[in-house]
N, C-alpha and C. Protein backbone atom coordinates (compact mmCIF):
# COMPACT_ATOMS: atom_id res chain seq x y z
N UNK A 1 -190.19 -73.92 108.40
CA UNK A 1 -189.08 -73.05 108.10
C UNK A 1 -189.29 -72.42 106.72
N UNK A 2 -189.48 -71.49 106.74
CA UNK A 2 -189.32 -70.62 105.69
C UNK A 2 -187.98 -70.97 104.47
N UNK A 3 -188.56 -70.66 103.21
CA UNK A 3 -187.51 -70.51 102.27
C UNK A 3 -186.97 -69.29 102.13
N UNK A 4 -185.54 -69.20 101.45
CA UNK A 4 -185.23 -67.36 101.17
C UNK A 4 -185.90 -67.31 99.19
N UNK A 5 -186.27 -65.96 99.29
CA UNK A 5 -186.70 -65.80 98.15
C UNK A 5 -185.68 -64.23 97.66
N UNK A 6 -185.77 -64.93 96.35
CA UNK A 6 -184.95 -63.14 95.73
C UNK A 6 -186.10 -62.41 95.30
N UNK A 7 -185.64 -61.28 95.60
CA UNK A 7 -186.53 -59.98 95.70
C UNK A 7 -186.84 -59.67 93.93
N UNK A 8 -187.67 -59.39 93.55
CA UNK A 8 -188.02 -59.12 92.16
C UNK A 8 -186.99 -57.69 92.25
N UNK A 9 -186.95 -57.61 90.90
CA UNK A 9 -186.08 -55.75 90.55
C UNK A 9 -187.25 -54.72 91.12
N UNK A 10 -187.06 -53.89 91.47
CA UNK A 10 -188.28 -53.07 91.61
C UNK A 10 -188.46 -52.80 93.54
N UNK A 11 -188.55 -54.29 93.65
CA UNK A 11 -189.32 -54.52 95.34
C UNK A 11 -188.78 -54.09 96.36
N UNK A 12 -187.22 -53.73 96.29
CA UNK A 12 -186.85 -53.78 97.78
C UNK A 12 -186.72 -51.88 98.02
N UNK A 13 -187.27 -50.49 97.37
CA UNK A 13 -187.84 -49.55 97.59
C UNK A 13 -189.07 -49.55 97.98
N UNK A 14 -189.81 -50.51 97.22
CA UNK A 14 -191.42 -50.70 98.43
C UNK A 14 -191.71 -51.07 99.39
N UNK A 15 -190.15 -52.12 99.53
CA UNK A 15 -190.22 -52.72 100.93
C UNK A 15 -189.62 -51.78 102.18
N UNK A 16 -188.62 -51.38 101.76
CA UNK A 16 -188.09 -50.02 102.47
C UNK A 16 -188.51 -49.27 103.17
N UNK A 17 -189.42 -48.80 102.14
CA UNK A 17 -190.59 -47.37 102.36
C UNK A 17 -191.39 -48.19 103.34
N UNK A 18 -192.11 -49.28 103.02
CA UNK A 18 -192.80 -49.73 104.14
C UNK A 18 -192.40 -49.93 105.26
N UNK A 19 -191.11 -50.59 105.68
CA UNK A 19 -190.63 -50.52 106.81
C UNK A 19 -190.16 -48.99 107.66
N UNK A 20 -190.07 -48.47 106.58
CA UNK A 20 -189.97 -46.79 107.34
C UNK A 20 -191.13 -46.19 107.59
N UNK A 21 -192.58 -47.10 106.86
CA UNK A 21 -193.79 -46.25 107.11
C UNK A 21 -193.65 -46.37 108.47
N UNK A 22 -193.20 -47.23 109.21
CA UNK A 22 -193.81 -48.06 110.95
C UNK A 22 -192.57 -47.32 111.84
N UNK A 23 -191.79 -46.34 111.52
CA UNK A 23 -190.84 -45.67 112.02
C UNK A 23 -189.29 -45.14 111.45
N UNK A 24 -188.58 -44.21 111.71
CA UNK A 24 -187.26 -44.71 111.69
C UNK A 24 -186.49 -45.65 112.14
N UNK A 25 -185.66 -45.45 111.40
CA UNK A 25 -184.38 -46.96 111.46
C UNK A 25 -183.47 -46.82 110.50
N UNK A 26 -182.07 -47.30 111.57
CA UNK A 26 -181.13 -47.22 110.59
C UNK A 26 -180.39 -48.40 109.35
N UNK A 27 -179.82 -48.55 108.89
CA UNK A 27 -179.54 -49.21 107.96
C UNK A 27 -179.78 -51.23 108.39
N UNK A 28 -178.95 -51.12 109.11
CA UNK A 28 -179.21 -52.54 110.00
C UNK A 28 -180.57 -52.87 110.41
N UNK A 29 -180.80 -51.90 111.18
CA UNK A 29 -182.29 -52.16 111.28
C UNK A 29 -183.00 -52.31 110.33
N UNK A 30 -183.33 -51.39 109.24
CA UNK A 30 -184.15 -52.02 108.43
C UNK A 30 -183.90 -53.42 107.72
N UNK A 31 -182.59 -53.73 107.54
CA UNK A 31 -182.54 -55.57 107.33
C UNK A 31 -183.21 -56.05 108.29
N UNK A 32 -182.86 -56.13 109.73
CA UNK A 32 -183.35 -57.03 110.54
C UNK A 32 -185.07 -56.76 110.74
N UNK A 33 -185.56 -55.69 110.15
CA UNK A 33 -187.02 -55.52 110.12
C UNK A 33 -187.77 -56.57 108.77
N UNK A 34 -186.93 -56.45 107.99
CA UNK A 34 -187.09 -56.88 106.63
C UNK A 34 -187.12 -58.63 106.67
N UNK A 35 -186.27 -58.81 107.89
CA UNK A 35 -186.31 -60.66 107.87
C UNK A 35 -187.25 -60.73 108.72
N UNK A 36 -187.73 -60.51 110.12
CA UNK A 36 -188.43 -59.82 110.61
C UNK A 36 -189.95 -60.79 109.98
N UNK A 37 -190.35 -59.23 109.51
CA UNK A 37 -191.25 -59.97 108.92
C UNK A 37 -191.89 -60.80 107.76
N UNK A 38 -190.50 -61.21 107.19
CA UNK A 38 -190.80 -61.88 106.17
C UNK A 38 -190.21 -63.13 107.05
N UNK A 39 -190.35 -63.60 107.99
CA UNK A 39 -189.79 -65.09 108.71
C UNK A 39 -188.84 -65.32 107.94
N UNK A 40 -187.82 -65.05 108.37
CA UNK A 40 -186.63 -64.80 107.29
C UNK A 40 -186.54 -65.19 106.28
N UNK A 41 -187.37 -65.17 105.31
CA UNK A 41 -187.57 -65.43 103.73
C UNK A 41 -186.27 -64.71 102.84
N UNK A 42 -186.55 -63.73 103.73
CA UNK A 42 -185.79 -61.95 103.09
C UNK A 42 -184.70 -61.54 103.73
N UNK A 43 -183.71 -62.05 102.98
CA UNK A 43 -182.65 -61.85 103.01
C UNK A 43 -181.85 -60.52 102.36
N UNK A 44 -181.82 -59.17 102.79
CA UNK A 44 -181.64 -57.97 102.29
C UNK A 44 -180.08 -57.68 102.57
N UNK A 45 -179.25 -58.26 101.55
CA UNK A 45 -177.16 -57.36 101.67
C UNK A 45 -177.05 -56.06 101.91
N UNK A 46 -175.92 -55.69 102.36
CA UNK A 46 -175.71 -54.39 102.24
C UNK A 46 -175.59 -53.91 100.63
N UNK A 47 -175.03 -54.54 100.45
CA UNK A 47 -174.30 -54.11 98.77
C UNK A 47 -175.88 -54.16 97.86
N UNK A 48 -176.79 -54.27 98.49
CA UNK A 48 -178.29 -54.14 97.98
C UNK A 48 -179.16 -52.82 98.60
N UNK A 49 -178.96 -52.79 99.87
CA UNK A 49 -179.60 -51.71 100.45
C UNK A 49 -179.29 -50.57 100.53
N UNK A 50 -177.89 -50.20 100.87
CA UNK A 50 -177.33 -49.13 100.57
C UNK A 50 -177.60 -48.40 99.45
N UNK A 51 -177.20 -49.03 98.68
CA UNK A 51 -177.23 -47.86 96.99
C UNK A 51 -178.68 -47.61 97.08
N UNK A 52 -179.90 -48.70 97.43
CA UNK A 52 -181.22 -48.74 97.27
C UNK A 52 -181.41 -47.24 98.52
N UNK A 53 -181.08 -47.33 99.82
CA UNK A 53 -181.06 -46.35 100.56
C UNK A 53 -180.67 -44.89 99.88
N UNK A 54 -179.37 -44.68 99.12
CA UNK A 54 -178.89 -43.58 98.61
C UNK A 54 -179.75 -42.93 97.08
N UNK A 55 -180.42 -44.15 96.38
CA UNK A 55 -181.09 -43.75 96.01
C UNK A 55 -182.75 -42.60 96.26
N UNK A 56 -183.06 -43.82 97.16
CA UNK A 56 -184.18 -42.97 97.50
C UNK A 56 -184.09 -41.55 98.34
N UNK A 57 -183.06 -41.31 98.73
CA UNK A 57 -183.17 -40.09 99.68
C UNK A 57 -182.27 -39.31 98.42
N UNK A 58 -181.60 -39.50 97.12
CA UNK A 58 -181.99 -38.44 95.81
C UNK A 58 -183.05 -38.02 95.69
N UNK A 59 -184.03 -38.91 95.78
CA UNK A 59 -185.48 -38.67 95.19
C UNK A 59 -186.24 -37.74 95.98
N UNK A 60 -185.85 -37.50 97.20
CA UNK A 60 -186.38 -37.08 98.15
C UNK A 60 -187.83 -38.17 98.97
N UNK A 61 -187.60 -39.36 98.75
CA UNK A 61 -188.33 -40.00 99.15
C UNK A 61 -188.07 -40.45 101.05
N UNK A 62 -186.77 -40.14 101.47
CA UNK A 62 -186.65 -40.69 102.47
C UNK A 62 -185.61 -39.27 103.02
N UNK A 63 -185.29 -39.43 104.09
CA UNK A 63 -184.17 -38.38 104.30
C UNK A 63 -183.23 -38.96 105.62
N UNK A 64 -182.05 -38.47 105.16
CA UNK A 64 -180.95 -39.35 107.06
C UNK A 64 -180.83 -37.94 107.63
N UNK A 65 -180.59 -38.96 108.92
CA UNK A 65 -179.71 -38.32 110.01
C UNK A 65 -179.17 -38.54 110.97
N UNK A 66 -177.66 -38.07 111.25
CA UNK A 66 -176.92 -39.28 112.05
C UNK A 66 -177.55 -38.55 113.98
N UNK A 67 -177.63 -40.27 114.51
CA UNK A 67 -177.97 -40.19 115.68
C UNK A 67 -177.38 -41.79 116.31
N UNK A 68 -177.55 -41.79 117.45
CA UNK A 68 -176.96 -42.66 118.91
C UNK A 68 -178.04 -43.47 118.95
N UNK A 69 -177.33 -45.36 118.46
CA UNK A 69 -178.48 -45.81 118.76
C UNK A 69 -178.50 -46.07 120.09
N UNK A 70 -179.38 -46.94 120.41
CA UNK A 70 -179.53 -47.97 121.72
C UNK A 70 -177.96 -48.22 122.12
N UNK A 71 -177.16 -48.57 121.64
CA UNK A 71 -175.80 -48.81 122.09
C UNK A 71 -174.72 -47.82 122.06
N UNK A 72 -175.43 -46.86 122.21
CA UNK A 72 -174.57 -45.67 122.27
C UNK A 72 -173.87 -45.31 120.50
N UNK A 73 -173.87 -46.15 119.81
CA UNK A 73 -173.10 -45.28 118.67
C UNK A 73 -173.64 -44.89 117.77
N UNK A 74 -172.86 -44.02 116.49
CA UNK A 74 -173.05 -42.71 115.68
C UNK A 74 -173.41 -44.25 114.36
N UNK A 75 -174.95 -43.91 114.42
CA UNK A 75 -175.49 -44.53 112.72
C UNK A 75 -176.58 -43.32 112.19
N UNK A 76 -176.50 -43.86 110.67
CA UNK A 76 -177.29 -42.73 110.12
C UNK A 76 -179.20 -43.76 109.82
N UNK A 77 -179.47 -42.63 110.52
CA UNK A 77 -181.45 -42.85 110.89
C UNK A 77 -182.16 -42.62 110.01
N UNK A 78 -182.92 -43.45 108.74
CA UNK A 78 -183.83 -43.36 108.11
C UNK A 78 -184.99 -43.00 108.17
N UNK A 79 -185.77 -41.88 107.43
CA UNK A 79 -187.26 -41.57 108.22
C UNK A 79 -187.67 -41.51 106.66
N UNK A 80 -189.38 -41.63 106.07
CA UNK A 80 -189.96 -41.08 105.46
C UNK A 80 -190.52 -39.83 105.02
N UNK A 81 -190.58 -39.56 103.95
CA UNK A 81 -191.06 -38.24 104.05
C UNK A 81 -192.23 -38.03 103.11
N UNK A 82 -192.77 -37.01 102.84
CA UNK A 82 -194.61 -36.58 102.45
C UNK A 82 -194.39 -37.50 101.22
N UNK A 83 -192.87 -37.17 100.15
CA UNK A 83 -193.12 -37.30 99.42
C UNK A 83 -193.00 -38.85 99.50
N UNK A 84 -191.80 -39.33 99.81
CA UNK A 84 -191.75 -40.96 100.54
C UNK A 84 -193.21 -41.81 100.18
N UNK A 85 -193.83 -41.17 101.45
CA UNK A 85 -195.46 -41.72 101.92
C UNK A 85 -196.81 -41.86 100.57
N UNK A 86 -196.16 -40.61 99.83
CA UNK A 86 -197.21 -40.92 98.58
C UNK A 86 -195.94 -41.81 97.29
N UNK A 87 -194.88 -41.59 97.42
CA UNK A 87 -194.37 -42.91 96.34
C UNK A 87 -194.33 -44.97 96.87
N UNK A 88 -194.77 -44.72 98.03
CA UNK A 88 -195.17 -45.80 98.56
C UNK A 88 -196.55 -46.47 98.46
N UNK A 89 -197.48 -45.80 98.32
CA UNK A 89 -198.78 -46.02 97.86
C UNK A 89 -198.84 -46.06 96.35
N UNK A 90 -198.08 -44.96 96.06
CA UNK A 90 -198.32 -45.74 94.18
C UNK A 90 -197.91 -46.87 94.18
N UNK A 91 -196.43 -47.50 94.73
CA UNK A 91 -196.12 -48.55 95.14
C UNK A 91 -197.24 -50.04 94.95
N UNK A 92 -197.78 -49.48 96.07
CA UNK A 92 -198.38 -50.55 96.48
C UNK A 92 -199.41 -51.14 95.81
N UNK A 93 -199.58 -49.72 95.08
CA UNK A 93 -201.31 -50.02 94.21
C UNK A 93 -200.34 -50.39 92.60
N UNK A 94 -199.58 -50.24 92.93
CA UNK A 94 -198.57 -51.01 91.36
C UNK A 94 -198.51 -52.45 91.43
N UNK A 95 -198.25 -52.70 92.68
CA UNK A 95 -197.72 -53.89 93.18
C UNK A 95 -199.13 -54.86 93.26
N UNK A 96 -200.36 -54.35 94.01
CA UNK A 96 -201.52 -54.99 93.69
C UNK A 96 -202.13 -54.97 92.07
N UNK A 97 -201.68 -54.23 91.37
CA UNK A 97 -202.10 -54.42 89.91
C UNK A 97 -201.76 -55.85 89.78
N UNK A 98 -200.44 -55.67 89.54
CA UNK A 98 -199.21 -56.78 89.18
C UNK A 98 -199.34 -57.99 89.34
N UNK A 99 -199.49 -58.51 90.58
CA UNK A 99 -199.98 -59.96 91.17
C UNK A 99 -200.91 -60.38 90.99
N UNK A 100 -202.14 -59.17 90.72
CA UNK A 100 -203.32 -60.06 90.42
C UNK A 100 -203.11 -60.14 88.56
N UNK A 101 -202.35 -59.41 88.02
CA UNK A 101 -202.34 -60.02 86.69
C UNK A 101 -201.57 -61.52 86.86
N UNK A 102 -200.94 -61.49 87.23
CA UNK A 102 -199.78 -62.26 87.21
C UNK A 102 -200.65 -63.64 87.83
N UNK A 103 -201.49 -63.41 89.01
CA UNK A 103 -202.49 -64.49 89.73
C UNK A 103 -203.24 -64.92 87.96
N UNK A 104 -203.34 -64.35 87.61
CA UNK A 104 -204.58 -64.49 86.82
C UNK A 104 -204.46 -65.24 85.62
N UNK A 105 -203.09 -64.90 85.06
CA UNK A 105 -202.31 -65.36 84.09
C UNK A 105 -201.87 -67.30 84.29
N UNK A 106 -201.15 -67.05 85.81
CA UNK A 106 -201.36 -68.39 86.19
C UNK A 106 -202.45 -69.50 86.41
N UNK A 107 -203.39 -68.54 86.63
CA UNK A 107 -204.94 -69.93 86.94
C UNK A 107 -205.46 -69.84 85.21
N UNK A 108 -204.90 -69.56 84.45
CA UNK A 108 -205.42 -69.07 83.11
C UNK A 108 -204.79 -70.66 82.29
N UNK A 109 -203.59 -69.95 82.43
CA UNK A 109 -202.76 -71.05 81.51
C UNK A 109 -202.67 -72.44 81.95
């Protein structure tokens, strides 16, 4: 069984973006993508994702639009966009900096 872990400041727009790289999805969904595949480690609130959601589609990193899910009702659909797809890769190559300092620091000390 998996532990839950808190998300560093920073992480849960990289995680986002990644889960939108693999499609749209709406708000719910991307939580339940987010536990998903973190074997529910990752525990993502609304009162976390939302603002994190409203942020990024300022940025123009993501963009909505309301549509009918599977159960017939009106949610708003998350997709990526060009610019999205390249602030996700800086992302990532931030994120691989990071850990291996951070790896490194630990087998150090």
């Amino acid at each position: 069984m998996a532990h839950k872990c808190d998300l560093l400041q920073g992480t849960l727009d990289m995680l986002v973006l990644r889960v939108l790289d693999r499609g749209d999805l709406h708000g719910w969904g991307i939580t339940q993508k987010l536990e998903q595949l973190s074997e529910r480690a990752l525990q993502v609130d609304e009162g976390s994702l939302y603002p994190a959601l409203y942020r990024m589609e300022e940025r123009g990193w993501i963009k909505a639009e309301w549509r009918l899910t599977e159960n017939n009702r009106r949610a708003k659909y998350y997709a990526l966009t060009r610019a999205g797809r390249k602030q996700l890769e800086t992302e990532q190559q931030h994120w691989a900096r990071l850990t291996a300092i951070i790896a490194q620091v630990m087998s150090s000390a």
